[in-house]
N, C-alpha and C. Protein backbone atom coordinates (compact mmCIF):
# COMPACT_ATOMS: atom_id res chain seq x y z
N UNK A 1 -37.68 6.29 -2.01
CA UNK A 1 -38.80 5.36 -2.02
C UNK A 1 -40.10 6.15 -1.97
N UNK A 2 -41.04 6.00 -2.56
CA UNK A 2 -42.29 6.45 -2.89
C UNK A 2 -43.47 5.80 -1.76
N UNK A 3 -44.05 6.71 -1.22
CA UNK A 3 -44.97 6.19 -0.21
C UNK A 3 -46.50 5.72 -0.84
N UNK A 4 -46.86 4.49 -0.71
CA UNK A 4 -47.90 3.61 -1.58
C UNK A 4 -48.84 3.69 -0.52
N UNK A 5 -49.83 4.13 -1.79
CA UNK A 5 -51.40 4.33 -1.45
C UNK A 5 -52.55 3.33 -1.74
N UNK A 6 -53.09 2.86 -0.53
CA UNK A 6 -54.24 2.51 -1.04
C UNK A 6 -55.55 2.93 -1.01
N UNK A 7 -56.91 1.89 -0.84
CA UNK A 7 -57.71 2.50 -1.14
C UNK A 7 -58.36 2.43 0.38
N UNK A 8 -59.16 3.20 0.75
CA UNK A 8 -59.73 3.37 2.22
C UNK A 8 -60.76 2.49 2.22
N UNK A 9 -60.77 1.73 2.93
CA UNK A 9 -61.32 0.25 4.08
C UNK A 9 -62.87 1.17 4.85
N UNK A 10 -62.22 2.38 5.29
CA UNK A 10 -63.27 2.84 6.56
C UNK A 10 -64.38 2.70 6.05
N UNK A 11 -65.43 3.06 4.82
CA UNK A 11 -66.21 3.10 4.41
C UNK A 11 -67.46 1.89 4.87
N UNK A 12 -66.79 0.80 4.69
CA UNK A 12 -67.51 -0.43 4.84
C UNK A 12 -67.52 -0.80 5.62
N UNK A 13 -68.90 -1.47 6.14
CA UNK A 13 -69.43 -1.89 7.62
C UNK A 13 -69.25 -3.49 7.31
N UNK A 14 -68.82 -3.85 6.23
CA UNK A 14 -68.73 -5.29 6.17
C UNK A 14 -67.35 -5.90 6.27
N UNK A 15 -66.65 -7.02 7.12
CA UNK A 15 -65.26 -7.44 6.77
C UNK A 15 -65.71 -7.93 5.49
N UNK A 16 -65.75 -8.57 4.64
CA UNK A 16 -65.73 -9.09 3.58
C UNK A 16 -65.88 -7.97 2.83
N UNK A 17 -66.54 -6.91 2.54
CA UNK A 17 -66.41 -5.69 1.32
C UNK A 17 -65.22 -5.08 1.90
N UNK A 18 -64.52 -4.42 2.59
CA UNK A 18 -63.59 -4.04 3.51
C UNK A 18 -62.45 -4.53 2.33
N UNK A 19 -62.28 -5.95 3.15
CA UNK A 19 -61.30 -6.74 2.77
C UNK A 19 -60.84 -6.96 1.41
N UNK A 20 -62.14 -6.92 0.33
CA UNK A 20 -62.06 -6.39 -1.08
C UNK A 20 -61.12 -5.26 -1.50
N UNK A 21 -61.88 -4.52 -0.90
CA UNK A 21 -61.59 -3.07 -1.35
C UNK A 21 -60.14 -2.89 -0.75
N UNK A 22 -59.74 -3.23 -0.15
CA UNK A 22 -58.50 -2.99 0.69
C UNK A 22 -57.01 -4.11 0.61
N UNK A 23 -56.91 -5.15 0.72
CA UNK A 23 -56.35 -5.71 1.14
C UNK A 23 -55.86 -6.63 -0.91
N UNK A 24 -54.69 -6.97 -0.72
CA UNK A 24 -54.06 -7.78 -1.56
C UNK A 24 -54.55 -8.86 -2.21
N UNK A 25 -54.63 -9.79 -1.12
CA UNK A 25 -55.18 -11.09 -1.34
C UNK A 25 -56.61 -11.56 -0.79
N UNK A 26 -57.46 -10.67 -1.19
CA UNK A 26 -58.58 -10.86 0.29
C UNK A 26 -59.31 -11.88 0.73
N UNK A 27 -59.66 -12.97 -0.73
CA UNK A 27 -60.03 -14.00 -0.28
C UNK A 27 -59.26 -14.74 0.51
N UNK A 28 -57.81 -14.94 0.03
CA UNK A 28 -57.00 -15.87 1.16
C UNK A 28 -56.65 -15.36 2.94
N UNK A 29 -57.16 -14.34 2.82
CA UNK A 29 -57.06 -13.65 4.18
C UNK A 29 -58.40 -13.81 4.90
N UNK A 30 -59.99 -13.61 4.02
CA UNK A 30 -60.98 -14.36 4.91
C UNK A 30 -60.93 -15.64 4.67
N UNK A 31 -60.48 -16.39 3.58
CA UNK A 31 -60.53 -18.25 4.17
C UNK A 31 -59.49 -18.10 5.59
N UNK A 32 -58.51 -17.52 5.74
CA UNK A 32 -58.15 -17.91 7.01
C UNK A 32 -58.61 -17.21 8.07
N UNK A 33 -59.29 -16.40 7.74
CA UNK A 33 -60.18 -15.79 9.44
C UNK A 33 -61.28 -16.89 9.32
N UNK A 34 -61.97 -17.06 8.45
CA UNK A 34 -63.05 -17.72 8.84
C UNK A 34 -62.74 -19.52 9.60
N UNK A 35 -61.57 -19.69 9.12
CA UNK A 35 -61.10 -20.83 9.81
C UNK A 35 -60.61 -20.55 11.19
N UNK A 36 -60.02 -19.19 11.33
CA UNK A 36 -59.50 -19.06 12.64
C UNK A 36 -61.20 -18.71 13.57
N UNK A 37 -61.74 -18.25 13.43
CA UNK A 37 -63.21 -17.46 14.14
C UNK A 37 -63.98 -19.09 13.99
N UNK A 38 -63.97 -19.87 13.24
CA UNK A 38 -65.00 -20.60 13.40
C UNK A 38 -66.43 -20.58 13.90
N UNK A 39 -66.90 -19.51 12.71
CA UNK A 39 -68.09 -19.27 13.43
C UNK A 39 -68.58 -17.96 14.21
N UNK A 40 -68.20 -17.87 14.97
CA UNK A 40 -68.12 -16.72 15.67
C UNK A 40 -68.05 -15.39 15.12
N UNK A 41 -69.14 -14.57 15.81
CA UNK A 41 -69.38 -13.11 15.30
C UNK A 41 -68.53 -12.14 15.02
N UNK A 42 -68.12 -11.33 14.37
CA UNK A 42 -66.93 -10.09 14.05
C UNK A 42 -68.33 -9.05 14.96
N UNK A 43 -67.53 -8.79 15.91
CA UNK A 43 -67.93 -7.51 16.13
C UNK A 43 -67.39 -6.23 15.85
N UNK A 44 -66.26 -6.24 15.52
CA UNK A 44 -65.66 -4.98 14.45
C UNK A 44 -64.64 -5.37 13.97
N UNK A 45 -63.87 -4.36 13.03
CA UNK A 45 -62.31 -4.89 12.50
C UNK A 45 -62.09 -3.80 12.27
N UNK A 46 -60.16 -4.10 11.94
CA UNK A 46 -59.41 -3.12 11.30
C UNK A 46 -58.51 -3.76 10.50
N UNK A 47 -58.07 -2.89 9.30
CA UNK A 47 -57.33 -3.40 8.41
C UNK A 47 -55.78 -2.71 8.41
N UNK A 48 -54.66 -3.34 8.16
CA UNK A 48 -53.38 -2.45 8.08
C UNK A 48 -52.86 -3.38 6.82
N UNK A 49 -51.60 -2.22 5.86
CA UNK A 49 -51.40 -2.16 5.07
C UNK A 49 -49.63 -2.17 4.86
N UNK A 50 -48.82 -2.28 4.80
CA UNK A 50 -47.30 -1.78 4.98
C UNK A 50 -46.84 -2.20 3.20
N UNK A 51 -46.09 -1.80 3.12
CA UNK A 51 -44.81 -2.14 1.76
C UNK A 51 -43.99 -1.63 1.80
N UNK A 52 -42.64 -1.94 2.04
CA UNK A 52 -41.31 -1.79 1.64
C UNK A 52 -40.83 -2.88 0.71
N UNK A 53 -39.13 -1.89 0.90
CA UNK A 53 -38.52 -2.31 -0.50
C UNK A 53 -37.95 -3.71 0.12
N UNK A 54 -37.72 -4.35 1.49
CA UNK A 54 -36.76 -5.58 1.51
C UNK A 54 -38.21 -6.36 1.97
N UNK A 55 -39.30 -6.48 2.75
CA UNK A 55 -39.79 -7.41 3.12
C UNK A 55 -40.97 -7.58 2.00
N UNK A 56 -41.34 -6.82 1.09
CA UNK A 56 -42.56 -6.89 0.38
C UNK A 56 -43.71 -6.16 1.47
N UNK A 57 -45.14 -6.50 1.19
CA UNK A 57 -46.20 -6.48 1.37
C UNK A 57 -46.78 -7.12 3.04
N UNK A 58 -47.08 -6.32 3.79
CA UNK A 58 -47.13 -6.72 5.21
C UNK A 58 -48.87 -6.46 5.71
N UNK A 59 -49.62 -7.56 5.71
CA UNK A 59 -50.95 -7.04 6.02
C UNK A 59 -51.98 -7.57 7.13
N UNK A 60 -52.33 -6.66 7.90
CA UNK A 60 -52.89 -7.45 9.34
C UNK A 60 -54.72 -6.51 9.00
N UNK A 61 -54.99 -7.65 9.91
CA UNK A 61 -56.66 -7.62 9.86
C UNK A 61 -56.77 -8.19 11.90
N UNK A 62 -57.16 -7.18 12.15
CA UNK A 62 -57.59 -7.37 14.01
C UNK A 62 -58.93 -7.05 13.35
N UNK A 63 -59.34 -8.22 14.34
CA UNK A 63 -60.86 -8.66 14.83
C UNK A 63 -61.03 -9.01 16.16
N UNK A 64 -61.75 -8.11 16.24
CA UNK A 64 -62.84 -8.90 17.76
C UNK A 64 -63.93 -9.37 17.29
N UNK A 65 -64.01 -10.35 18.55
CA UNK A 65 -65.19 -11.63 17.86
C UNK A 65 -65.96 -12.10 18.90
N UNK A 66 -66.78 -12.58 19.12
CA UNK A 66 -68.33 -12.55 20.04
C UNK A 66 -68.18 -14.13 20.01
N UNK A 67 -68.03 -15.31 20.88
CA UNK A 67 -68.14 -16.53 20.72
C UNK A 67 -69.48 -16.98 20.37
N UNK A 68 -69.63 -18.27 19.89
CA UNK A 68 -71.12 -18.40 18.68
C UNK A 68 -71.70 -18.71 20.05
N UNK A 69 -72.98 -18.98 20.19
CA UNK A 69 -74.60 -19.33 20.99
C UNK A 69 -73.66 -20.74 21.34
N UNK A 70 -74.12 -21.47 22.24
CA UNK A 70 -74.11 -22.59 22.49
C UNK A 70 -75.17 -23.41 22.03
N UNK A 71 -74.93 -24.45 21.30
CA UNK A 71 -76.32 -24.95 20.61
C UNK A 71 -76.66 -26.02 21.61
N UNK A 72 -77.09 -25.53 22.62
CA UNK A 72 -77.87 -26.63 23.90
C UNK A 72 -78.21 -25.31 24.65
N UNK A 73 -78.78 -24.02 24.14
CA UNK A 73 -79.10 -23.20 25.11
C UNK A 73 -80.75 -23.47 24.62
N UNK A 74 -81.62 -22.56 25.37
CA UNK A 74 -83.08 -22.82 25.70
C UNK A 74 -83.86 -22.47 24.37
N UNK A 75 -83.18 -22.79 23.40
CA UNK A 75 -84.08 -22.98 22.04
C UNK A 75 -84.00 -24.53 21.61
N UNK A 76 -83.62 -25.39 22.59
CA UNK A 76 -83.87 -26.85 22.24
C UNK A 76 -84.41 -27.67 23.16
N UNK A 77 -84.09 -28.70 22.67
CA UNK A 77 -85.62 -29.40 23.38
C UNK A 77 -85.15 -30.56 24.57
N UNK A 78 -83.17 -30.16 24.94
CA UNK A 78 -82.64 -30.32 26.07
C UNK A 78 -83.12 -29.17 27.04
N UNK A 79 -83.88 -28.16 27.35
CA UNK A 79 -83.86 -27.22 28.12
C UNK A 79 -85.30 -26.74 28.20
N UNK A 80 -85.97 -26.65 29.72
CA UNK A 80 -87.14 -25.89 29.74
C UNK A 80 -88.20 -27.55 29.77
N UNK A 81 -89.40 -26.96 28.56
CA UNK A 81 -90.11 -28.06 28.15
C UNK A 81 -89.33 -29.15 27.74
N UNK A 82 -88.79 -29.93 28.01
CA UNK A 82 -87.39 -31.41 27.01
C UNK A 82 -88.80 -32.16 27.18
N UNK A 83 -89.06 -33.03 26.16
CA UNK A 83 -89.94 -33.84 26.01
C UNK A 83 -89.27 -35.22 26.79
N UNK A 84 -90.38 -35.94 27.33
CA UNK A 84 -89.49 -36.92 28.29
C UNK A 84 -90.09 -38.46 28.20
C-alpha cells in the first residue's frame, strides 16, 4: 500500500482556506461546523487526514471555539443608560 499525500493545511490562518486546500469535501465539512459552532469564534484548528484500503477516507477538523457575546451585554439599551 502506498502512503497518500496531501497538501499542507499549516500555511493558512483561515479555517475556511485551510479546509480548501486540505480536506476532501470541504464545503460539507464547514456547513457542518458552522452548524455545530453556531456562531461562535474559532480560535484555532487542526486538520487530520487518514486513507486506507478497507475504511476509505477518514477526516477530523478539532476546533476550539470562544462562545459568541451575549446580545444583552452593555452595548444595548437593556444595560447602563436603558431608556425608561
Amino acid at each position: 500500500m502506498t502512503e497518500a499525500v496531501f497538501p499542507d493545511w499549516s500555511p493558512y490562518l483561515d479555517l475556511g482556506a485551510a479546509a480548501r486546500a486540505y480536506l476532501r469535501d470541504p464545503d460539507v465539512a464547514l456547513d457542518c461546523l458552522g452548524r455545530a459552532l453556531k456562531g461562535a469564534g474559532v480560535l484555532g484548528f487542526t486538520l487530520e487526514r487518514f486513507v486506507n484500503e478497507y475504511d476509505g477516507v477518514w477526516q477530523e477538523v478539532a476546533v476550539p471555539w470562544k462562545k459568541p457575546a451575549s446580545r444583552m451585554g452593555c452595548g444595548t439599551t437593556r444595560c447602563g443608560s436603558a431608556r425608561r
